[in-house]
C-alpha atoms as a PDB file:
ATOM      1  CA  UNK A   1      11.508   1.680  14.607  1.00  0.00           C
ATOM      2  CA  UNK A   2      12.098  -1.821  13.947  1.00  0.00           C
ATOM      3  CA  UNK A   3      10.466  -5.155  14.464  1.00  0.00           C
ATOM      4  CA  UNK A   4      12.587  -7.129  17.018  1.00  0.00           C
ATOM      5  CA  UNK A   5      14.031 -10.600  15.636  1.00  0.00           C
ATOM      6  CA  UNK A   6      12.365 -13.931  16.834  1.00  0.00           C
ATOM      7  CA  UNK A   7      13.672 -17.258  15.746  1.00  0.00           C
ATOM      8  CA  UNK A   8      10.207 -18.857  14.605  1.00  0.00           C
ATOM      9  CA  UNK A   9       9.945 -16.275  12.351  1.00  0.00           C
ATOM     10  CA  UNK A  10       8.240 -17.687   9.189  1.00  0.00           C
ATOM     11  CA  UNK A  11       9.812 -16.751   5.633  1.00  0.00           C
ATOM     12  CA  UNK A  12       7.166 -14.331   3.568  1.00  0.00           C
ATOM     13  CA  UNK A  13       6.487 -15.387   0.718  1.00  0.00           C
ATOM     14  CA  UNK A  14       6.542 -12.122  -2.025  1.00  0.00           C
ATOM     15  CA  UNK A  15       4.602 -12.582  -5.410  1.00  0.00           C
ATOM     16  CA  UNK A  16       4.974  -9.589  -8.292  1.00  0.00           C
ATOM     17  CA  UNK A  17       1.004 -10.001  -9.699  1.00  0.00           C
ATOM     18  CA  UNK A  18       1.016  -7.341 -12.712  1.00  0.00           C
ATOM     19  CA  UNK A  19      -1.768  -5.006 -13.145  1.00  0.00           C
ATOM     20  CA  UNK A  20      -5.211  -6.185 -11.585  1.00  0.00           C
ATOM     21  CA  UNK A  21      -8.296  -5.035 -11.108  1.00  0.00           C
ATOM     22  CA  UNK A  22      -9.059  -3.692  -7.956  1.00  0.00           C
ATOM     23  CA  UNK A  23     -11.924  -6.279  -7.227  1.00  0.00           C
ATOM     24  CA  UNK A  24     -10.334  -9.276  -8.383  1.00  0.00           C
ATOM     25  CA  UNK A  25      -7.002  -8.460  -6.015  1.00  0.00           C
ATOM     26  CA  UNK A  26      -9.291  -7.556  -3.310  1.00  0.00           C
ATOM     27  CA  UNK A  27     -11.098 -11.362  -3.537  1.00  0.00           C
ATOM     28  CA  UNK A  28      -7.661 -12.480  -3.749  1.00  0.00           C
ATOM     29  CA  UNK A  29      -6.099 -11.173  -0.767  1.00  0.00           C
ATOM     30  CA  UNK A  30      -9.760 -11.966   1.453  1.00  0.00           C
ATOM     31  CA  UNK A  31      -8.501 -15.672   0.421  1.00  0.00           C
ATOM     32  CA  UNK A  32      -5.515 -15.934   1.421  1.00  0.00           C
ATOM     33  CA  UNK A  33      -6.346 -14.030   4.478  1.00  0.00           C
ATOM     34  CA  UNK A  34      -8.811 -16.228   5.408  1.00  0.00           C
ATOM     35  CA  UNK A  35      -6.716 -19.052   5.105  1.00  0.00           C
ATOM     36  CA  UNK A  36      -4.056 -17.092   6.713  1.00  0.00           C
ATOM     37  CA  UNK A  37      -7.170 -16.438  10.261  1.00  0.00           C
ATOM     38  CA  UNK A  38      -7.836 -20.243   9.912  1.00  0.00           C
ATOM     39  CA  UNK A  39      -3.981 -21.630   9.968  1.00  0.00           C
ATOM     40  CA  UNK A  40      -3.437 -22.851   6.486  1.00  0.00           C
ATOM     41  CA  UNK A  41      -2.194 -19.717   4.941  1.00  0.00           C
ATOM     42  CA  UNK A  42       1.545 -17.880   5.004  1.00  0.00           C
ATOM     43  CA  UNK A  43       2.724 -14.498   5.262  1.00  0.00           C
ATOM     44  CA  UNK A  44       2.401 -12.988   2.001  1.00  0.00           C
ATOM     45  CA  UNK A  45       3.140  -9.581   0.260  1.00  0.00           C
ATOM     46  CA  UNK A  46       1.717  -8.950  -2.892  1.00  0.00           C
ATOM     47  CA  UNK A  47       2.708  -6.756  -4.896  1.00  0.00           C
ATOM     48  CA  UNK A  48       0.534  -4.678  -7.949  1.00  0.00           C
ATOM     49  CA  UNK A  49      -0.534  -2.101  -9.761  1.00  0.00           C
ATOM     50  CA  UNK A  50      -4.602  -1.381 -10.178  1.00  0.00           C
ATOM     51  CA  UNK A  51      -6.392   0.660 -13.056  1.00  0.00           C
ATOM     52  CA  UNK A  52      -7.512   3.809 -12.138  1.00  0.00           C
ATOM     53  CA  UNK A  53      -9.317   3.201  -9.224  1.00  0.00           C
ATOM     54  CA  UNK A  54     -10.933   5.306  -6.368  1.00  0.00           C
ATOM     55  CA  UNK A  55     -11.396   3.196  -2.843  1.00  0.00           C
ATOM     56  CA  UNK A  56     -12.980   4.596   0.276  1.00  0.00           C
ATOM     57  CA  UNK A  57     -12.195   3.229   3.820  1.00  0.00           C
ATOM     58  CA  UNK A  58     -14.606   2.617   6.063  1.00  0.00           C
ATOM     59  CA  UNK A  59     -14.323   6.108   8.048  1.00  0.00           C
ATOM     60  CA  UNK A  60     -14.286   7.664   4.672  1.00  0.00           C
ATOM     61  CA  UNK A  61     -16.610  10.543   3.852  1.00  0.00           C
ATOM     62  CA  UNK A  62     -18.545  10.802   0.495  1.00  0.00           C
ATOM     63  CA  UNK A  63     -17.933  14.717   0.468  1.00  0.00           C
ATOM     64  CA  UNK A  64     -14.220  13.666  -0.043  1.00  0.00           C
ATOM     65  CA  UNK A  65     -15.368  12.626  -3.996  1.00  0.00           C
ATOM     66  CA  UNK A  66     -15.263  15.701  -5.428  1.00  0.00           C
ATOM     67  CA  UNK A  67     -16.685  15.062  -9.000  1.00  0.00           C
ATOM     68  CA  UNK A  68     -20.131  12.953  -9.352  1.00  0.00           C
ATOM     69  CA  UNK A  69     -19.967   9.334 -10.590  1.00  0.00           C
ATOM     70  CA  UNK A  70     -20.664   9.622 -14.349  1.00  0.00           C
ATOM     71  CA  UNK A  71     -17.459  12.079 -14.347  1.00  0.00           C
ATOM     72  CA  UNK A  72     -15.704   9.001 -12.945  1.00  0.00           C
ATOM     73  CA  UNK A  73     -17.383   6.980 -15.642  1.00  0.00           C
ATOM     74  CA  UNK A  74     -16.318   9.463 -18.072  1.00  0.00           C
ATOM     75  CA  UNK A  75     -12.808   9.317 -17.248  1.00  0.00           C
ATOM     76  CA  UNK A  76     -12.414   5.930 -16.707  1.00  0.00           C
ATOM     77  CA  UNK A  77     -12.121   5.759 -13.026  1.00  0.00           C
ATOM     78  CA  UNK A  78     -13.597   2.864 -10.877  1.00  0.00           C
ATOM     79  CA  UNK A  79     -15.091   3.487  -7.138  1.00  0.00           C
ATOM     80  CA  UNK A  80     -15.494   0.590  -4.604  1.00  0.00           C
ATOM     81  CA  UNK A  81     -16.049   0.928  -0.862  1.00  0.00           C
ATOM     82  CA  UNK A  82     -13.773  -1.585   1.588  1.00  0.00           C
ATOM     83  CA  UNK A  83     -13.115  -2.432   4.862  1.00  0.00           C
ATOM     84  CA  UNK A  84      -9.694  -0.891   5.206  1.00  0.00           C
ATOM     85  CA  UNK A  85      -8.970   2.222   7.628  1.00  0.00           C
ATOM     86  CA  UNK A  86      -8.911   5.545   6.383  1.00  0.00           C
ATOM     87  CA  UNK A  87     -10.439   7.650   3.689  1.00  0.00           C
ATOM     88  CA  UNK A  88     -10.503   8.226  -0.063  1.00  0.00           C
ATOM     89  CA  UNK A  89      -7.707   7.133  -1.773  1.00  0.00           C
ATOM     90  CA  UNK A  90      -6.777   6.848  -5.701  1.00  0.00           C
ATOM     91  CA  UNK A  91      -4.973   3.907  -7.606  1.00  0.00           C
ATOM     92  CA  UNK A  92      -3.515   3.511 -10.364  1.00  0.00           C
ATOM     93  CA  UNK A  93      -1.337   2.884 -13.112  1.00  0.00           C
ATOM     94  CA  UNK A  94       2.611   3.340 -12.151  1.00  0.00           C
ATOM     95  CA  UNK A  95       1.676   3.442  -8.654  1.00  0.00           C
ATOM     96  CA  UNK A  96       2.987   0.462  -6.822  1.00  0.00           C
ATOM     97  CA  UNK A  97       0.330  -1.738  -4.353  1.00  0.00           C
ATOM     98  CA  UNK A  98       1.465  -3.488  -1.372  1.00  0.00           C
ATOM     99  CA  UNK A  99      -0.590  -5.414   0.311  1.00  0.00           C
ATOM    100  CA  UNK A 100       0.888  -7.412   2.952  1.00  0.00           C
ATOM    101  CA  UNK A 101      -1.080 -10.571   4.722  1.00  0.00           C
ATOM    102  CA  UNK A 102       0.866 -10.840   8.269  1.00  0.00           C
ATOM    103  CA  UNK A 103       0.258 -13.009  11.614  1.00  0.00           C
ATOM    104  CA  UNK A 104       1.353  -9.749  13.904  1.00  0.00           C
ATOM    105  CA  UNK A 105       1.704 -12.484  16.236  1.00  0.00           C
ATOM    106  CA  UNK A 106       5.256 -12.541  14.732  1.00  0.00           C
ATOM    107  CA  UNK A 107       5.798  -9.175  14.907  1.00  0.00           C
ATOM    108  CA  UNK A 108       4.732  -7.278  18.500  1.00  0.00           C
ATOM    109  CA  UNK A 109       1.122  -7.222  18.137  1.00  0.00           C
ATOM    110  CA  UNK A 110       1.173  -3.850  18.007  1.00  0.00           C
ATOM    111  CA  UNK A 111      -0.442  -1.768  15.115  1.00  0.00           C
ATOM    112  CA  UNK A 112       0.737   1.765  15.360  1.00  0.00           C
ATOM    113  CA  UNK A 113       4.304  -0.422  15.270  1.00  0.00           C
ATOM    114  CA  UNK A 114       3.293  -2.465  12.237  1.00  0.00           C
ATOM    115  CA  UNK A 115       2.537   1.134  10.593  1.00  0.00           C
ATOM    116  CA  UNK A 116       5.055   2.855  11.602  1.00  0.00           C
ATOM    117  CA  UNK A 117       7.202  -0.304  10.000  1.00  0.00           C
ATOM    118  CA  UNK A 118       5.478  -0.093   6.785  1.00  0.00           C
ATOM    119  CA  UNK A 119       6.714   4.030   6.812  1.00  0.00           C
ATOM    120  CA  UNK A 120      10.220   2.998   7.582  1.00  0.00           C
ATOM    121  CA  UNK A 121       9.855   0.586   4.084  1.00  0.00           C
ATOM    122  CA  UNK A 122       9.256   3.116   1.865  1.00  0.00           C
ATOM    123  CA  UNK A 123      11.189   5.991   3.586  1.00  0.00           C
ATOM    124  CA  UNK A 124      14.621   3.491   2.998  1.00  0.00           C
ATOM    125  CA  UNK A 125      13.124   2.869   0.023  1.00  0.00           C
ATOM    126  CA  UNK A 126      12.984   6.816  -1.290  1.00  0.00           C
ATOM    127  CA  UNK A 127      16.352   7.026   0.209  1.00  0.00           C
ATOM    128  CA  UNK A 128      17.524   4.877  -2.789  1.00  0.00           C
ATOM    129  CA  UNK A 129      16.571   7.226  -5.199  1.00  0.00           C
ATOM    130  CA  UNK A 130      17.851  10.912  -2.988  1.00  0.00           C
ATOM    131  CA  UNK A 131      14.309  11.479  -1.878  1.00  0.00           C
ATOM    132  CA  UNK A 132      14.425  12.440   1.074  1.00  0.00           C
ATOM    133  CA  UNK A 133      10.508  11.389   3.046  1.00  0.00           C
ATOM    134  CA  UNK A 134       9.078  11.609   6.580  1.00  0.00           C
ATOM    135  CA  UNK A 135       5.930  10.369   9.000  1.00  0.00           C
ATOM    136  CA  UNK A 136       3.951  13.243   9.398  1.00  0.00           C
ATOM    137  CA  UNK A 137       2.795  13.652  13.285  1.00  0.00           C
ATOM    138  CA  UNK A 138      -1.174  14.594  12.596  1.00  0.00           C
ATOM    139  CA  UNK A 139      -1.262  12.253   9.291  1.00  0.00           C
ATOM    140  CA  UNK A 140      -0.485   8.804   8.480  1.00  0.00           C
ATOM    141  CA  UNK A 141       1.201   8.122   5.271  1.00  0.00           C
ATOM    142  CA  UNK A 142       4.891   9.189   3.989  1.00  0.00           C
ATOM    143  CA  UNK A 143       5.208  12.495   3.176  1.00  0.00           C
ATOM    144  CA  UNK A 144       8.135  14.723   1.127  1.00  0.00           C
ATOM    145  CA  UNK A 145       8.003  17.933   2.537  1.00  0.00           C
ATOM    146  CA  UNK A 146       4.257  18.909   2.842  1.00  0.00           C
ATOM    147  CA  UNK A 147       3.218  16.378  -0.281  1.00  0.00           C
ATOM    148  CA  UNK A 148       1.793  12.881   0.301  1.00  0.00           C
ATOM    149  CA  UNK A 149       3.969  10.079  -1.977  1.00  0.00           C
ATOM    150  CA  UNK A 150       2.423   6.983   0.019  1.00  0.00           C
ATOM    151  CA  UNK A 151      -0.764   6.371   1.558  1.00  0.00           C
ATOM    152  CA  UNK A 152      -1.538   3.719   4.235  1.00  0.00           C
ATOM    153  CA  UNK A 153      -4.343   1.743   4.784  1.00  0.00           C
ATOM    154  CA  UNK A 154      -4.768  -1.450   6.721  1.00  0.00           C
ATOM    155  CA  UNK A 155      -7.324  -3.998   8.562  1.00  0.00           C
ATOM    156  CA  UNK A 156      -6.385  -6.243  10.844  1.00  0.00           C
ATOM    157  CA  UNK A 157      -8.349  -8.817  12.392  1.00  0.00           C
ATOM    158  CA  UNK A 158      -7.154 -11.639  14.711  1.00  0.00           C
ATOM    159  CA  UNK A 159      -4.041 -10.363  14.539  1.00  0.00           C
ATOM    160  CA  UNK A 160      -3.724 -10.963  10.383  1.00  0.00           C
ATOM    161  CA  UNK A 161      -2.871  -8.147   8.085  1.00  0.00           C
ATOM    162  CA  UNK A 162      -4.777  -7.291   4.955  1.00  0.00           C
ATOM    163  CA  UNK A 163      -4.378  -3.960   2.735  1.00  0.00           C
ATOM    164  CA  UNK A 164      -1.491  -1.918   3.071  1.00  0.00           C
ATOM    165  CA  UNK A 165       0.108   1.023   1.088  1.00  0.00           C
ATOM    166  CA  UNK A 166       0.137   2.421  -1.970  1.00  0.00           C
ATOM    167  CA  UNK A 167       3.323   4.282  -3.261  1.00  0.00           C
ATOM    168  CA  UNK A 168       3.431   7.130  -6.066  1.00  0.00           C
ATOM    169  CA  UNK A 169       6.176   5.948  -8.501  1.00  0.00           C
ATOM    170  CA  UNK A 170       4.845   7.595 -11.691  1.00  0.00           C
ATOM    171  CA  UNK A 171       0.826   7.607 -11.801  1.00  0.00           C
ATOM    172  CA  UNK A 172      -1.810  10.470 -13.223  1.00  0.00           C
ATOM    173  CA  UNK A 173      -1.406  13.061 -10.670  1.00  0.00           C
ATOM    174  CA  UNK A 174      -4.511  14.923 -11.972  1.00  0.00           C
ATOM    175  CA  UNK A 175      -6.508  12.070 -10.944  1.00  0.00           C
ATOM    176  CA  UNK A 176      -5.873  13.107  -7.353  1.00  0.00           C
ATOM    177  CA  UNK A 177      -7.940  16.322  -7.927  1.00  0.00           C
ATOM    178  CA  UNK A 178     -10.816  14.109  -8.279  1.00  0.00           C
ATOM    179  CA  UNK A 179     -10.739  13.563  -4.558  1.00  0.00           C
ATOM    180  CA  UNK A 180      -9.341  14.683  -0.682  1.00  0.00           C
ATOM    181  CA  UNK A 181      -6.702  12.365  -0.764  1.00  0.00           C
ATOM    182  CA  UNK A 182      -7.446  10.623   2.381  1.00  0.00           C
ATOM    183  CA  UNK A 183      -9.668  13.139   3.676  1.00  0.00           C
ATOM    184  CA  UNK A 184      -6.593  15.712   3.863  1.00  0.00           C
ATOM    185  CA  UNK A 185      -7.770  19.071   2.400  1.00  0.00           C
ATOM    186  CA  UNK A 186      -4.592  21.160   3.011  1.00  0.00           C
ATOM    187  CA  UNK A 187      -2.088  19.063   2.058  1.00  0.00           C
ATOM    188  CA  UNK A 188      -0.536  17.867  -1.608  1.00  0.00           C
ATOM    189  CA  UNK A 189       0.420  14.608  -3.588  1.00  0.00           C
ATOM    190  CA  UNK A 190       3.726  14.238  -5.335  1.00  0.00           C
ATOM    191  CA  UNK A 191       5.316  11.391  -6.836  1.00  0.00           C
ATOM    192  CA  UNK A 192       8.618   9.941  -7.439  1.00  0.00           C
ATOM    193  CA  UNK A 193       9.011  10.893 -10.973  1.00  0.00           C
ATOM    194  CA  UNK A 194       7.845  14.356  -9.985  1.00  0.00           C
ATOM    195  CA  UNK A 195      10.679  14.527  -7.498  1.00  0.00           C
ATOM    196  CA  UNK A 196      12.856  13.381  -9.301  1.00  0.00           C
ATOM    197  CA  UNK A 197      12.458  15.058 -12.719  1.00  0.00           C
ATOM    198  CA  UNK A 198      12.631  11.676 -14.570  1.00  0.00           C
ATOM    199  CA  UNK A 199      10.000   8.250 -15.152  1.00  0.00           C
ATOM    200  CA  UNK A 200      10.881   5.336 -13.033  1.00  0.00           C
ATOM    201  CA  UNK A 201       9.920   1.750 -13.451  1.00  0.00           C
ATOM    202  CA  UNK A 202       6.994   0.593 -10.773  1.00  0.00           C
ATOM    203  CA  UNK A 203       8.637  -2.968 -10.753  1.00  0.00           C
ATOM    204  CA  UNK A 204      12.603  -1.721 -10.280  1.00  0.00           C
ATOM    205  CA  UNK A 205      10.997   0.572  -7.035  1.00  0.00           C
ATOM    206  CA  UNK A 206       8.852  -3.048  -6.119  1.00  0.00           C
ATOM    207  CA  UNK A 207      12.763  -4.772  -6.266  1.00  0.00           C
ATOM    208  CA  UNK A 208      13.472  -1.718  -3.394  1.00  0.00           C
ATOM    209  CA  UNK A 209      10.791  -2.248  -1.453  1.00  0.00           C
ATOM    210  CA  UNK A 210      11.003  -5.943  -0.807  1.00  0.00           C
ATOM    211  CA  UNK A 211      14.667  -5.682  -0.100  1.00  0.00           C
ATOM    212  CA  UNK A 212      13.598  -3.233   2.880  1.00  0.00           C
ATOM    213  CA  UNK A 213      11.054  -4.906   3.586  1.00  0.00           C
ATOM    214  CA  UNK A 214      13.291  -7.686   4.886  1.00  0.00           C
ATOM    215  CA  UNK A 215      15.152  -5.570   6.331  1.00  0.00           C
ATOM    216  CA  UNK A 216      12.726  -3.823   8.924  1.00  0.00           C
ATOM    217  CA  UNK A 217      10.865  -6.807   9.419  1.00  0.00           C
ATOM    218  CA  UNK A 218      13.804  -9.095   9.610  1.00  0.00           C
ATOM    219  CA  UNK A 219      12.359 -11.863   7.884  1.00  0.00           C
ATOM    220  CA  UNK A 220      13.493 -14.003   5.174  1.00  0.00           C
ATOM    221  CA  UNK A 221      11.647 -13.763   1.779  1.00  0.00           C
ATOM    222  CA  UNK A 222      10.708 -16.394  -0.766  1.00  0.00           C
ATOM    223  CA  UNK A 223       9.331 -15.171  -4.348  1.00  0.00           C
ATOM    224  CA  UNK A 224       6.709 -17.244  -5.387  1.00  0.00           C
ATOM    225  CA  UNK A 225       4.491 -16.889  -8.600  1.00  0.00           C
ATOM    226  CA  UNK A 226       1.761 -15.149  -9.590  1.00  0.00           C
ATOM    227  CA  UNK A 227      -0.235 -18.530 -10.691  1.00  0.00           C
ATOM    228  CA  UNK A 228       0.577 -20.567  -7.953  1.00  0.00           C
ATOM    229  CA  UNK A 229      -1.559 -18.039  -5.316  1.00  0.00           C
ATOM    230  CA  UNK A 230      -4.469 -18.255  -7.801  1.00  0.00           C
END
């Protein structure tokens, strides 16, 4: 599925911001977001990596933490709750962050089409590399065989974007087991190294996404940097 062309399209402006903390992006992207609700702001898509982090969505469920908090503490592992959809999810290292900030005034006003967009981007994406991914009819996500490789997770408000996705290029698998990924008890997690037998750079798969990203969204993109959003 793909978002019809317009011709007042704006460009998207794309930044690559590194490894941040999940707070500090999180203040970051309410920013520009805000400025994006009150008419200042553009369409952005940031682009990251967090430490290891655990986030749960605001339909989450605390029985989905499956170790107490000082085992978190003990292995390094952040928890914040946010205002996203969805469950429990886990960031971190080699795992690559997209969060996209979107007028969906631009592109069908339609959520379940703005997901299903964001699935298409990293499906093309894994098709790079020979992975072959699917949407999953009960879950959201992007899924190789029965094995999650990207979560999803977005707010919208007003019609503006804010979270996104999260894509396993290479992170700590075994952190997973700390959780139900997204609630999901019967399912798996995989990764792209995992696939494919081999390590892969987060910021090579980040060059992949943003090219598909243009192309399902059919918008042009501008790369801006990191400094000049702060």
């Amino acid at each position: 599925m793909l978002t019809e062309k317009t011709t007042d399209r704006p460009p998207c402006k794309v930044s690559w911001l590194g490894t941040v903390e999940y707070q500090t992006a999180y203040e970051l992207q309410k920013r520009l977001w805000t400025e994006k609700l009150n008419g200042r702001g553009e369409d952005l898509l940031l682009l990251l990596e967090h430490p290891p982090t655990l986030t749960l969505g605001k339909s989450g469920k605390l029985e989905n933490l499956l170790v107490p908090p000082e085992e978190l503490n003990r292995q390094g592992v952040s928890l914040y709750f946010t205002d996203r959809g969805g469950d429990v999810t886990y960031h971190g290292p080699c795992q690559l962050v997209v969060y996209p900030i979107l007028d969906l005034h631009h592109y069908g006003k339609d959520i379940p089409h703005y997901i299903c967009n964001l699935q298409e981007v990293i499906i093309r994406t894994l098709k790079d590399f020979s992975i072959t991914a699917r949407r999953d009819e009960k879950y959201v996500g992007v899924w190789v065989g029965n094995d999650k490789i990207a979560a999803i997770g977005v707010a919208v408000h007003r019609w503006v974007t804010m979270h996104g996705l999260a894509l396993n290029v290479d992170p700590n698998l075994e952190h997973f087991n700390l959780i139900n990924p997204c609630g999901i008890r019967d399912r798996g997690v995989t990764s792209m190294a995992k696939v494919l037998h081999r390590p892969i750079a987060v910021e090579e798969v980040a060059r992949h996404v943003t090219t598909h990203f243009t192309g399902v969204f059919q918008t042009a993109i501008e790369w801006v940097t990191a400094g000049s959003l702060r």
